[in-house]
C-alpha atoms as a PDB file:
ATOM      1  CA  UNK A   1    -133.590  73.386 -60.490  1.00  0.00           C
ATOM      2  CA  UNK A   2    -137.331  72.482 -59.823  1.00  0.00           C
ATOM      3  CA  UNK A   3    -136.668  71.614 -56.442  1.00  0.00           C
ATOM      4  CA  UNK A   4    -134.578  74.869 -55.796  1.00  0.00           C
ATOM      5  CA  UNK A   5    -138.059  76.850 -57.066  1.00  0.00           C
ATOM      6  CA  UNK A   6    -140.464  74.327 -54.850  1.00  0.00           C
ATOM      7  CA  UNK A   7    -138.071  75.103 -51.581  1.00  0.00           C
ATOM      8  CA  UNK A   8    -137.714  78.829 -52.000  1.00  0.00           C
ATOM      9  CA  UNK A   9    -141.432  79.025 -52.677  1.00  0.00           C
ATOM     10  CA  UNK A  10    -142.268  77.062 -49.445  1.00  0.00           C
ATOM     11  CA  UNK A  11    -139.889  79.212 -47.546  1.00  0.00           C
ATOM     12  CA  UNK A  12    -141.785  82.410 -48.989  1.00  0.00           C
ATOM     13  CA  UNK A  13    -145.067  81.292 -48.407  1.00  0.00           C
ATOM     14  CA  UNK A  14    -144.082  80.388 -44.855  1.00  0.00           C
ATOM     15  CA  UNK A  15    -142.878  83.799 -43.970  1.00  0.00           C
ATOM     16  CA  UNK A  16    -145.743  85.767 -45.472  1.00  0.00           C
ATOM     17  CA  UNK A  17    -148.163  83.384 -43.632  1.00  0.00           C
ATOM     18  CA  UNK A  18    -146.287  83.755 -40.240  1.00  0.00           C
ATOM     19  CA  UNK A  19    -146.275  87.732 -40.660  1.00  0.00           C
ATOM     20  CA  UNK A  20    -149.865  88.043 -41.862  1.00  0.00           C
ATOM     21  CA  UNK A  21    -150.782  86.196 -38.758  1.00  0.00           C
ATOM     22  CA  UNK A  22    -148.681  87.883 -36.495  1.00  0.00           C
ATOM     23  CA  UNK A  23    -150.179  90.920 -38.015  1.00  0.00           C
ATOM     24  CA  UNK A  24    -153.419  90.218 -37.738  1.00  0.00           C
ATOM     25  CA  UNK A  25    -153.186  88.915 -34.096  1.00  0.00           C
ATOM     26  CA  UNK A  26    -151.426  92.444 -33.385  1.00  0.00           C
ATOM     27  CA  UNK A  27    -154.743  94.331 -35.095  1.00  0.00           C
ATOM     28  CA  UNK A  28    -156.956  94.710 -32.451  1.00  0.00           C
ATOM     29  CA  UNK A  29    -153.833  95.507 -29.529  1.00  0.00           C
ATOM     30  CA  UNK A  30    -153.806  99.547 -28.735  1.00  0.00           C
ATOM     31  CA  UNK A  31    -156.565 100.847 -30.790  1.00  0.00           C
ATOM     32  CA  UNK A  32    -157.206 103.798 -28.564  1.00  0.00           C
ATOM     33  CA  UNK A  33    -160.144 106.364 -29.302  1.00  0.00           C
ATOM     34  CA  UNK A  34    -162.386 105.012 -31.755  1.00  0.00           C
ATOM     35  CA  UNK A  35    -164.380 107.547 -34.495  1.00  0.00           C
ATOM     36  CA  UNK A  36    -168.076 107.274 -33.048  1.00  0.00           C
ATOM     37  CA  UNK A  37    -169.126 108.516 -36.465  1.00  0.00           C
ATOM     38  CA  UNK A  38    -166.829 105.541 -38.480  1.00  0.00           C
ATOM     39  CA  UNK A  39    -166.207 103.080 -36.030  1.00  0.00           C
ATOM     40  CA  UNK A  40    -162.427 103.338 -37.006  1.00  0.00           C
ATOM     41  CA  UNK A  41    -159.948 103.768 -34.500  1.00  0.00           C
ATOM     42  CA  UNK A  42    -158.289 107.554 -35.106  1.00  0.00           C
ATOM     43  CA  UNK A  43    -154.946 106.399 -34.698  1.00  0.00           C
ATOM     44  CA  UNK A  44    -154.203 102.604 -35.654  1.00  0.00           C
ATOM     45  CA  UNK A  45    -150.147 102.541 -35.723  1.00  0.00           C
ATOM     46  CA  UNK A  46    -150.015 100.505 -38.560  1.00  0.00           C
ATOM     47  CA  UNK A  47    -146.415 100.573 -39.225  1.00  0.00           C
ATOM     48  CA  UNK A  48    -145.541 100.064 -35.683  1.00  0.00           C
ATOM     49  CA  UNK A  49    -147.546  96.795 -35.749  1.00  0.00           C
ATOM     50  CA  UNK A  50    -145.875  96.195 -39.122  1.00  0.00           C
ATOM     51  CA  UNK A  51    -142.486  96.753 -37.568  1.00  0.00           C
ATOM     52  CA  UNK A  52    -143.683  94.168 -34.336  1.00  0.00           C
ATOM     53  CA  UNK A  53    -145.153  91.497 -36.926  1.00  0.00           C
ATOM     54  CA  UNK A  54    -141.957  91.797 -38.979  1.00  0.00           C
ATOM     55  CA  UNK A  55    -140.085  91.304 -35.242  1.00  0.00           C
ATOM     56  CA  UNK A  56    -142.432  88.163 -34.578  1.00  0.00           C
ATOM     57  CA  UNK A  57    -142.043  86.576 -38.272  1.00  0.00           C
ATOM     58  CA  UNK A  58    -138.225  86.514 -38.486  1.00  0.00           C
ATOM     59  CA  UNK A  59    -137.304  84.441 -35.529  1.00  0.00           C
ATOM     60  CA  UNK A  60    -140.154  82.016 -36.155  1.00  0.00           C
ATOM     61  CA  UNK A  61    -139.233  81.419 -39.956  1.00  0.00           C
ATOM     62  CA  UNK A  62    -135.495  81.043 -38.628  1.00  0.00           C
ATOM     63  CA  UNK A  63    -136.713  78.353 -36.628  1.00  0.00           C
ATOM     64  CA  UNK A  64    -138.960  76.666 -39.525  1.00  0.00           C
ATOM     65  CA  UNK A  65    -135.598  77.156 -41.691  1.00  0.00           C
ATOM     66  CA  UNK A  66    -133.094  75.274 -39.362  1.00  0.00           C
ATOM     67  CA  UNK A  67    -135.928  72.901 -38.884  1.00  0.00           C
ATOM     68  CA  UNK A  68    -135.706  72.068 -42.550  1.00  0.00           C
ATOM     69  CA  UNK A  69    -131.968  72.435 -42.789  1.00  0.00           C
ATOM     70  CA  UNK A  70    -131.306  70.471 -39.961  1.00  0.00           C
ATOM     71  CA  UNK A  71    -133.633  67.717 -42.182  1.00  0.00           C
ATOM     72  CA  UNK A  72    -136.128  67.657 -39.272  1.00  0.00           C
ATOM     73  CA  UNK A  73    -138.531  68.655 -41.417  1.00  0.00           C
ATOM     74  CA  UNK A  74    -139.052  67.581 -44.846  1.00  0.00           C
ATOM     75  CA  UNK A  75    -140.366  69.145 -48.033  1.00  0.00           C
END
């Protein structure tokens, strides 16, 4: 049962670091006009980079899954 907890939590951890880094390498792509009285951009498409970092994250944690499956990797 422990191990079951300790594998699901890797795989969780591995997703949310993959999309967090997909998203934050996707940040500074088509900020257009920037607020010269903020600095912030006036329209940052957050969900659409949400939407691209979600896009990015699934195929690479398929990959890290089969990896581990496949007993290539080991936890």
């Amino acid at each position: 049962m422990t191990f079951l907890i300790v594998h699901w939590a890797v795989l969780l951890s591995a997703f949310a670091s993959i999309w967090f880094l997909a998203l934050f390498c996707l940040f500074p792509m088509g900020l257009g006009e920037v607020d010269p009285d903020t600095g912030a951009p006036n329209s940052p498409q957050l969900l659409r980079k949400m939407a691209w970092a979600t896009g990015i994250a699934v195929p690479l944690w398929l990959i890290f899954y089969a990896l581990i499956a496949a007993h290539i990797l080991q936890l």
